[in-house]
C-alpha atoms as a PDB file:
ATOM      1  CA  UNK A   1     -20.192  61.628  -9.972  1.00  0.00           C
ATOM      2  CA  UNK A   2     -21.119  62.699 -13.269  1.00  0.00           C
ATOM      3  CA  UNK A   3     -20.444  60.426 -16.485  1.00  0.00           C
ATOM      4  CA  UNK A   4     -21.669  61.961 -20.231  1.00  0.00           C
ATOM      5  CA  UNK A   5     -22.637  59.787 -22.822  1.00  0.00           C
ATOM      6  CA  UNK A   6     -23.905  60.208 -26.387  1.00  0.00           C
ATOM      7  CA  UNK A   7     -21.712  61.958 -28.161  1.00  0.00           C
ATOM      8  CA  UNK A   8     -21.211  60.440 -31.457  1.00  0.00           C
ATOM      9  CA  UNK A   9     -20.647  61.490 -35.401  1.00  0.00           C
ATOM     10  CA  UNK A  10     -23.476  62.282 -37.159  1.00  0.00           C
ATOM     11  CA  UNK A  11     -24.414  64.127 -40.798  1.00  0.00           C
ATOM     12  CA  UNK A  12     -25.822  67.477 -40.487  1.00  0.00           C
ATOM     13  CA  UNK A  13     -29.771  66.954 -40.049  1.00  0.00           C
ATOM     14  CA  UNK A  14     -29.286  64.493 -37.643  1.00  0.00           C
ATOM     15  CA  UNK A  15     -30.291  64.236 -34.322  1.00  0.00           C
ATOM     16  CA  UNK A  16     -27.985  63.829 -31.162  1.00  0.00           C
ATOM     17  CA  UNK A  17     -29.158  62.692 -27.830  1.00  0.00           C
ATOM     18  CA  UNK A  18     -26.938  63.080 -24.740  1.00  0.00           C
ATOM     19  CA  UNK A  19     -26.956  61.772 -21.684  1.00  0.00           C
ATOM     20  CA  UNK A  20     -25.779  62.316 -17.853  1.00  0.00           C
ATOM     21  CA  UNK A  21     -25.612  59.620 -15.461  1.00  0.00           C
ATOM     22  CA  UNK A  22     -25.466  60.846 -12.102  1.00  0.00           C
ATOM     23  CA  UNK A  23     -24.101  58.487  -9.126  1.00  0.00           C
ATOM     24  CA  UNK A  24     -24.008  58.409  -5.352  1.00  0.00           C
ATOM     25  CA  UNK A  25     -27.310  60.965  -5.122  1.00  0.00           C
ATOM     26  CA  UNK A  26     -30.757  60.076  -6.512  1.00  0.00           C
ATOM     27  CA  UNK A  27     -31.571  62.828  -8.348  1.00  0.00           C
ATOM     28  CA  UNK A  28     -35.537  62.014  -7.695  1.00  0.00           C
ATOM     29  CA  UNK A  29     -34.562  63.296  -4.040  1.00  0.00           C
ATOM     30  CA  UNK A  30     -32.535  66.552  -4.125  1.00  0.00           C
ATOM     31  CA  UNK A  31     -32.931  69.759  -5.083  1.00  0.00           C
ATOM     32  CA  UNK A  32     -31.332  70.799  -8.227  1.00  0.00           C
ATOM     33  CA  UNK A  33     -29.777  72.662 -11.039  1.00  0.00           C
ATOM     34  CA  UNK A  34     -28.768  70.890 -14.530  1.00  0.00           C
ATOM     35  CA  UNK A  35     -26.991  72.507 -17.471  1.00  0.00           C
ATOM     36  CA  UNK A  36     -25.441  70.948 -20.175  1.00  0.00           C
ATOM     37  CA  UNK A  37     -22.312  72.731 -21.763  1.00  0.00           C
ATOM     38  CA  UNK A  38     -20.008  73.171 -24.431  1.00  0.00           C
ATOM     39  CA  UNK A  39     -17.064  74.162 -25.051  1.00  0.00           C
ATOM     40  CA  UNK A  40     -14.223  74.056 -27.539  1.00  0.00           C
ATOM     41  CA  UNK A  41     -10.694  74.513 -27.456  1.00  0.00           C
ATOM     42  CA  UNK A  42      -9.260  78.283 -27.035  1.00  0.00           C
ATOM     43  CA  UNK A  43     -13.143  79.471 -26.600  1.00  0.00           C
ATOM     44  CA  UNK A  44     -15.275  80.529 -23.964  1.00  0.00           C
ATOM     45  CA  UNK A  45     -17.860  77.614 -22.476  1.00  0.00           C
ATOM     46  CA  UNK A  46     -21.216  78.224 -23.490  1.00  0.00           C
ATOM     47  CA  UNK A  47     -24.251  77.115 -22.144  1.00  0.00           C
ATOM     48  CA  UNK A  48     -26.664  74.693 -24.038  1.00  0.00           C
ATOM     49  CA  UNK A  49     -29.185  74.272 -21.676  1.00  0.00           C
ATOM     50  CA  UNK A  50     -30.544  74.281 -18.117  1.00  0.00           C
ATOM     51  CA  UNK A  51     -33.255  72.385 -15.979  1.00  0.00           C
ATOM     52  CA  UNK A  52     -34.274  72.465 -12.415  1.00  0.00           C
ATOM     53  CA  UNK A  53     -35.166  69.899 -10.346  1.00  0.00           C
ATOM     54  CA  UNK A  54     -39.618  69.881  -9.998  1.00  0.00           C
ATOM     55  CA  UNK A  55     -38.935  70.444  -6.556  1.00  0.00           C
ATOM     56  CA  UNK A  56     -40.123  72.491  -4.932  1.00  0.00           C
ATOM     57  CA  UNK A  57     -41.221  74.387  -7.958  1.00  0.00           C
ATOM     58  CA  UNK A  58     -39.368  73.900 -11.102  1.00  0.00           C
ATOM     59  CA  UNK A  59     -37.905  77.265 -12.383  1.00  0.00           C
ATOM     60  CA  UNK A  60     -38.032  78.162 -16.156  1.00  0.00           C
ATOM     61  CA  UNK A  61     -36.151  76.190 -18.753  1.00  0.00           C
ATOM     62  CA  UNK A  62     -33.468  77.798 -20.618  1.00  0.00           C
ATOM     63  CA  UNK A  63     -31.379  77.379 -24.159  1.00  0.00           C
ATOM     64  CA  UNK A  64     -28.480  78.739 -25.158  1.00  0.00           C
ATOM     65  CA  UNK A  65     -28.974  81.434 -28.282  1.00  0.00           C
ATOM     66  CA  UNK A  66     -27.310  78.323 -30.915  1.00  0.00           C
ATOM     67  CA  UNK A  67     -29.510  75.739 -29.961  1.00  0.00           C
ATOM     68  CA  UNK A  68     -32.661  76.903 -29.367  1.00  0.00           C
ATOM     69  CA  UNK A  69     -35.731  75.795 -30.671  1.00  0.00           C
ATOM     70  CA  UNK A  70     -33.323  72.554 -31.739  1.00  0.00           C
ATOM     71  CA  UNK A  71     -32.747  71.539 -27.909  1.00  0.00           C
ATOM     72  CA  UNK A  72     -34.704  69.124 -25.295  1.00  0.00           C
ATOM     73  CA  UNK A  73     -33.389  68.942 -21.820  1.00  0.00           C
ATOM     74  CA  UNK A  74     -35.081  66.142 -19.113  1.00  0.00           C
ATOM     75  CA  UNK A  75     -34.242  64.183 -16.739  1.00  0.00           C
ATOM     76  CA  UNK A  76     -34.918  60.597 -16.244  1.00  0.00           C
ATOM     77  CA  UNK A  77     -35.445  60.092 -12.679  1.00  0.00           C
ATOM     78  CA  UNK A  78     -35.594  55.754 -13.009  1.00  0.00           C
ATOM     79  CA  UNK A  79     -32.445  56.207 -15.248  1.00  0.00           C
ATOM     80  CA  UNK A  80     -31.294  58.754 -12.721  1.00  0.00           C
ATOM     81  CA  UNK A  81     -29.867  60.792 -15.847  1.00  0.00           C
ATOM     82  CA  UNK A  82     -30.161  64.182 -17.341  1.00  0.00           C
ATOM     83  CA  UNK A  83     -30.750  64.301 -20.818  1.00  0.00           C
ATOM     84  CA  UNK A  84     -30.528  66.587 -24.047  1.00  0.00           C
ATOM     85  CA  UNK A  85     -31.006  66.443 -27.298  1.00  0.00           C
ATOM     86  CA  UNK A  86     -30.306  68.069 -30.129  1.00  0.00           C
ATOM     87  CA  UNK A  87     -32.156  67.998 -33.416  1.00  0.00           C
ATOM     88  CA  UNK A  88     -31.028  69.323 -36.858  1.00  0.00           C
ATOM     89  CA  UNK A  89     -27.656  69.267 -36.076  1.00  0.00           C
ATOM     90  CA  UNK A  90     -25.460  71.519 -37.611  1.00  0.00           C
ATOM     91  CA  UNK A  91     -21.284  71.805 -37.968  1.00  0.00           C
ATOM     92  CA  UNK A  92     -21.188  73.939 -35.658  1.00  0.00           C
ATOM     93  CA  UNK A  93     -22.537  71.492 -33.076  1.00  0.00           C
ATOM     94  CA  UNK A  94     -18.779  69.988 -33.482  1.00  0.00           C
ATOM     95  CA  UNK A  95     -17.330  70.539 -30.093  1.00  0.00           C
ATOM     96  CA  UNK A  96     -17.284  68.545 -26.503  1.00  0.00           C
ATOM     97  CA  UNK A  97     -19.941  68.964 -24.327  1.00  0.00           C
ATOM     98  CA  UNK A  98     -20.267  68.578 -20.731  1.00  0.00           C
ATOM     99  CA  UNK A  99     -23.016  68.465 -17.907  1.00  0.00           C
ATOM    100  CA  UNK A 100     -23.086  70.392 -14.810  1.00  0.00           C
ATOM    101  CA  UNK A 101     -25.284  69.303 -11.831  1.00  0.00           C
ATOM    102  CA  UNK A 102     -25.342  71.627  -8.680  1.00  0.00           C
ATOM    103  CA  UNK A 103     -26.545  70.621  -5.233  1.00  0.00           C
ATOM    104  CA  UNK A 104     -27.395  72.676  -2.113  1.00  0.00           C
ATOM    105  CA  UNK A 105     -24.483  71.467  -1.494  1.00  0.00           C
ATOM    106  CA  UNK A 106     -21.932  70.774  -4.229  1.00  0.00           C
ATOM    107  CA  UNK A 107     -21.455  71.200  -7.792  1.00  0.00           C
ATOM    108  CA  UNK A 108     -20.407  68.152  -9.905  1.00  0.00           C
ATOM    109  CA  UNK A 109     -18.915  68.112 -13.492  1.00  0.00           C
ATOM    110  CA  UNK A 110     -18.643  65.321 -15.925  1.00  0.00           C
ATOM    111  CA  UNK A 111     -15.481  64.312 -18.297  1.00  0.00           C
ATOM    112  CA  UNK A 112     -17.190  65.560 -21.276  1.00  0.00           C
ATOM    113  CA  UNK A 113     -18.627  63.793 -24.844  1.00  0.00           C
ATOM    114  CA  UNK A 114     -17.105  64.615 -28.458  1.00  0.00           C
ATOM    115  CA  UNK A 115     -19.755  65.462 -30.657  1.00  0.00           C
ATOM    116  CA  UNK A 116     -18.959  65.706 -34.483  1.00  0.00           C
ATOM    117  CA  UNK A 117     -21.741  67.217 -37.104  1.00  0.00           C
ATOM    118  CA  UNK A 118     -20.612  66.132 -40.608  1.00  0.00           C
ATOM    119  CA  UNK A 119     -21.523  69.148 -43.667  1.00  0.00           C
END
Protein backbone atom coordinates (compact mmCIF):
# COMPACT_ATOMS: atom_id res chain seq x y z
CA UNK A 1 0.00 0.00 0.00
CA UNK A 2 0.94 3.27 -1.15
CA UNK A 3 -0.17 6.58 0.79
CA UNK A 4 1.11 10.28 -0.80
CA UNK A 5 1.66 13.04 1.31
CA UNK A 6 2.83 16.63 0.83
CA UNK A 7 0.84 18.19 -1.32
CA UNK A 8 0.00 21.54 -0.11
CA UNK A 9 -0.56 25.38 -1.48
CA UNK A 10 2.28 27.22 -1.99
CA UNK A 11 3.32 30.79 -3.92
CA UNK A 12 5.20 30.34 -7.02
CA UNK A 13 9.05 30.13 -5.93
CA UNK A 14 8.32 27.85 -3.41
CA UNK A 15 9.41 24.61 -2.79
CA UNK A 16 7.19 21.37 -2.50
CA UNK A 17 8.32 18.17 -1.00
CA UNK A 18 6.30 14.96 -1.48
CA UNK A 19 6.25 11.99 0.02
CA UNK A 20 5.32 8.08 -0.43
CA UNK A 21 4.86 5.85 2.37
CA UNK A 22 5.02 2.42 1.36
CA UNK A 23 3.46 -0.47 3.70
CA UNK A 24 3.50 -4.23 4.01
CA UNK A 25 7.14 -4.45 1.96
CA UNK A 26 10.37 -2.85 3.22
CA UNK A 27 11.49 -1.15 0.49
CA UNK A 28 15.32 -1.56 1.88
CA UNK A 29 14.68 -5.33 0.73
CA UNK A 30 13.13 -5.53 -2.78
CA UNK A 31 13.94 -4.75 -5.96
CA UNK A 32 12.38 -1.76 -7.41
CA UNK A 33 10.99 0.86 -9.65
CA UNK A 34 9.61 4.40 -8.27
CA UNK A 35 7.96 7.15 -10.31
CA UNK A 36 6.10 9.87 -9.16
CA UNK A 37 3.20 11.19 -11.46
CA UNK A 38 0.88 13.72 -12.39
CA UNK A 39 -1.92 14.13 -13.81
CA UNK A 40 -4.84 16.48 -14.27
CA UNK A 41 -8.27 16.20 -15.20
CA UNK A 42 -9.14 15.49 -19.09
CA UNK A 43 -5.11 15.17 -19.70
CA UNK A 44 -2.75 12.58 -20.28
CA UNK A 45 -0.55 11.40 -16.95
CA UNK A 46 2.82 12.53 -17.15
CA UNK A 47 5.72 11.40 -15.55
CA UNK A 48 7.69 13.55 -12.95
CA UNK A 49 10.22 11.34 -12.03
CA UNK A 50 11.70 7.86 -11.61
CA UNK A 51 14.20 5.97 -9.23
CA UNK A 52 15.36 2.46 -8.93
CA UNK A 53 15.96 0.60 -6.13
CA UNK A 54 20.38 0.46 -5.48
CA UNK A 55 19.92 -3.04 -5.90
CA UNK A 56 21.44 -4.72 -7.65
CA UNK A 57 22.68 -1.76 -9.58
CA UNK A 58 20.65 1.31 -9.56
CA UNK A 59 19.63 2.32 -13.17
CA UNK A 60 19.73 6.03 -14.29
CA UNK A 61 17.49 8.65 -12.77
CA UNK A 62 14.99 10.28 -14.85
CA UNK A 63 12.73 13.74 -14.96
CA UNK A 64 10.01 14.51 -16.77
CA UNK A 65 10.76 17.49 -19.57
CA UNK A 66 8.57 20.22 -16.90
CA UNK A 67 10.42 19.53 -13.98
CA UNK A 68 13.73 19.02 -14.66
CA UNK A 69 16.56 20.53 -13.23
CA UNK A 70 13.68 21.68 -10.43
CA UNK A 71 13.11 17.89 -9.25
CA UNK A 72 14.81 15.52 -6.42
CA UNK A 73 13.62 12.01 -6.19
CA UNK A 74 15.01 9.56 -3.01
CA UNK A 75 13.99 7.27 -1.03
CA UNK A 76 14.18 7.02 2.64
CA UNK A 77 14.77 3.52 3.44
CA UNK A 78 14.29 4.12 7.73
CA UNK A 79 11.15 6.17 6.70
CA UNK A 80 10.47 3.45 4.19
CA UNK A 81 9.22 6.37 1.77
CA UNK A 82 9.93 7.67 -1.64
CA UNK A 83 10.40 11.16 -1.90
CA UNK A 84 10.37 14.23 -4.41
CA UNK A 85 10.70 17.51 -4.41
CA UNK A 86 10.12 20.20 -6.30
CA UNK A 87 11.82 23.57 -6.20
CA UNK A 88 10.75 26.87 -7.89
CA UNK A 89 7.44 25.93 -8.24
CA UNK A 90 5.52 27.22 -10.87
CA UNK A 91 1.42 27.36 -11.76
CA UNK A 92 1.71 24.92 -13.73
CA UNK A 93 2.80 22.56 -10.95
CA UNK A 94 -1.14 22.87 -10.01
CA UNK A 95 -2.37 19.39 -10.53
CA UNK A 96 -2.55 15.93 -8.33
CA UNK A 97 0.22 13.86 -8.23
CA UNK A 98 0.63 10.31 -7.57
CA UNK A 99 3.45 7.64 -6.89
CA UNK A 100 3.91 4.44 -8.58
CA UNK A 101 6.04 1.64 -7.01
CA UNK A 102 6.55 -1.64 -9.09
CA UNK A 103 7.74 -4.96 -7.70
CA UNK A 104 8.99 -8.15 -9.41
CA UNK A 105 5.96 -8.84 -8.57
CA UNK A 106 3.23 -6.19 -8.42
CA UNK A 107 2.68 -2.69 -9.14
CA UNK A 108 1.13 -0.45 -6.41
CA UNK A 109 -0.49 3.06 -6.82
CA UNK A 110 -1.25 5.64 -4.26
CA UNK A 111 -4.61 7.91 -3.85
CA UNK A 112 -2.86 10.89 -5.05
CA UNK A 113 -1.83 14.62 -3.34
CA UNK A 114 -3.36 18.10 -4.60
CA UNK A 115 -0.70 20.37 -5.22
CA UNK A 116 -1.61 24.14 -5.82
CA UNK A 117 1.26 26.79 -7.10
CA UNK A 118 -0.15 30.30 -6.42
CA UNK A 119 1.06 33.21 -9.48
Amino acid sequence: QLVESGGETVQAGDSVRLTCAASGFPIRLYKWTGRWYRQAPGKERELVAQLDSPRPGRGPTIYGESVTGRSSISEDNEKNTLENQIDNGKPEDTVKYYCNMELKTESNWGQGTQVTVCP
